[in-house]
C-alpha atoms as a PDB file:
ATOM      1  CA  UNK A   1      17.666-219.018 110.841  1.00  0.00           C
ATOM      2  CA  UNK A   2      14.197-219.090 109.359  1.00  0.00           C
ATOM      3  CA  UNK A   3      14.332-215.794 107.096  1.00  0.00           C
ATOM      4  CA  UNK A   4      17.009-213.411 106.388  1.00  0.00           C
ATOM      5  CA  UNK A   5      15.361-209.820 105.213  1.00  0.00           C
ATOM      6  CA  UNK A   6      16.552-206.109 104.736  1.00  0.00           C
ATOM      7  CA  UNK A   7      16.167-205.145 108.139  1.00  0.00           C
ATOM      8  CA  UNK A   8      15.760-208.119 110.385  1.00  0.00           C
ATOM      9  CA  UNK A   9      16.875-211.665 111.077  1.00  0.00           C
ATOM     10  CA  UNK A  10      14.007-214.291 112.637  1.00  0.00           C
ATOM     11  CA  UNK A  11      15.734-217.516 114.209  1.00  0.00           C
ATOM     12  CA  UNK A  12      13.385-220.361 114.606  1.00  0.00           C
ATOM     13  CA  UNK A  13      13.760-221.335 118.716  1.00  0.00           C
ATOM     14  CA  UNK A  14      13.342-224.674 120.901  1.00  0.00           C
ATOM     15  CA  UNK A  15      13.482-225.200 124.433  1.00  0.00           C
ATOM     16  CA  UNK A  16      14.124-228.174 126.172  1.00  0.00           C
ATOM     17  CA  UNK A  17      14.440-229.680 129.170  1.00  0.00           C
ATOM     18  CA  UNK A  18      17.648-231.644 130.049  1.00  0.00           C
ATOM     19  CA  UNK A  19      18.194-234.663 128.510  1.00  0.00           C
ATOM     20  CA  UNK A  20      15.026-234.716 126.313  1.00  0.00           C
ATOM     21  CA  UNK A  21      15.157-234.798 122.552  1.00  0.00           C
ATOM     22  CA  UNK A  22      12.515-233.265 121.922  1.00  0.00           C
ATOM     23  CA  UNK A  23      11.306-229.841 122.371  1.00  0.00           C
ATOM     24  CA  UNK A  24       8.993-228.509 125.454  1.00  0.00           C
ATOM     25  CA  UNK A  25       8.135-224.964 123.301  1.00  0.00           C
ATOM     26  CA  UNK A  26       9.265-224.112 120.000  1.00  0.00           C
ATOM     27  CA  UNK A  27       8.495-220.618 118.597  1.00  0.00           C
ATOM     28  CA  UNK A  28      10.441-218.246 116.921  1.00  0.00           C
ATOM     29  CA  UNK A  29      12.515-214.602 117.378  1.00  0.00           C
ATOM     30  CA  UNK A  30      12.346-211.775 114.871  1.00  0.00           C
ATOM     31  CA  UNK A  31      15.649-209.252 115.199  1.00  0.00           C
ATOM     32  CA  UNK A  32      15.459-205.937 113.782  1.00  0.00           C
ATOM     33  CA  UNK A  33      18.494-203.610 113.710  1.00  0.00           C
ATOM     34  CA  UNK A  34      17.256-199.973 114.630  1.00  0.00           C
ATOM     35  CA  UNK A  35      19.438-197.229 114.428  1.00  0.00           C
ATOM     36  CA  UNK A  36      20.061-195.917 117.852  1.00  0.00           C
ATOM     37  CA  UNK A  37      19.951-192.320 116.992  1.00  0.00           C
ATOM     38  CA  UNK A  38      17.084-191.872 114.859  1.00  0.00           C
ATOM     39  CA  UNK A  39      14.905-195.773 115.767  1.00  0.00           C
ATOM     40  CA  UNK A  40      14.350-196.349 112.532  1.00  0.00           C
ATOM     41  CA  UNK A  41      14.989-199.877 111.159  1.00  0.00           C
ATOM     42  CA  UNK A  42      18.636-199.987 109.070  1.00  0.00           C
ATOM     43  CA  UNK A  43      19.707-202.869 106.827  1.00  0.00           C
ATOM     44  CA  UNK A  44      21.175-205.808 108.594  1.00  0.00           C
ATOM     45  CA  UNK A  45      25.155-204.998 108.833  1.00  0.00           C
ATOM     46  CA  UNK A  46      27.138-206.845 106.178  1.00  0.00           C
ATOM     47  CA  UNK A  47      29.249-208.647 108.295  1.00  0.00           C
ATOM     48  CA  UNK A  48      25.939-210.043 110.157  1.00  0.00           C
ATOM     49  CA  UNK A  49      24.606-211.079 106.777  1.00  0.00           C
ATOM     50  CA  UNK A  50      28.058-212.499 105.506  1.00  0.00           C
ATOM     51  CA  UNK A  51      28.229-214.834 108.929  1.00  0.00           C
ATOM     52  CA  UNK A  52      24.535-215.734 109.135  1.00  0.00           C
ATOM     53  CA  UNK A  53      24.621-216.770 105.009  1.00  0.00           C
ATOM     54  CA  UNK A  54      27.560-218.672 105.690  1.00  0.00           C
ATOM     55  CA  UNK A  55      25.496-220.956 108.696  1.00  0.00           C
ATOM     56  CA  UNK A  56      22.498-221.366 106.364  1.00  0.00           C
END
């Protein structure tokens, strides 16, 4: 996880092929939690943020 914020998560990403060590792409993913009603952004759930600080 590269940043935990209000509203979204970003996870820092690698690819590889099999059986290398190192990475062919690295990049990163930004998740934002949108209400499905309205679309507007919400607060990442609790229980996401109380797993995700637990892995950090």
């Amino acid at each position: 996880m590269r940043r935990l914020g209000n509203t979204s998560v970003a996870y820092d990403i690698g690819l590889f092929h099999v059986g290398d060590e190192m990475p062919a792409a690295v990049g990163y993913l930004v998740h934002v939690y949108v209400d499905r009603v309205s679309g507007e952004s919400i607060s990442v759930p609790n229980v996401v943020r109380g797993g995700l600080n637990q892995i950090t």
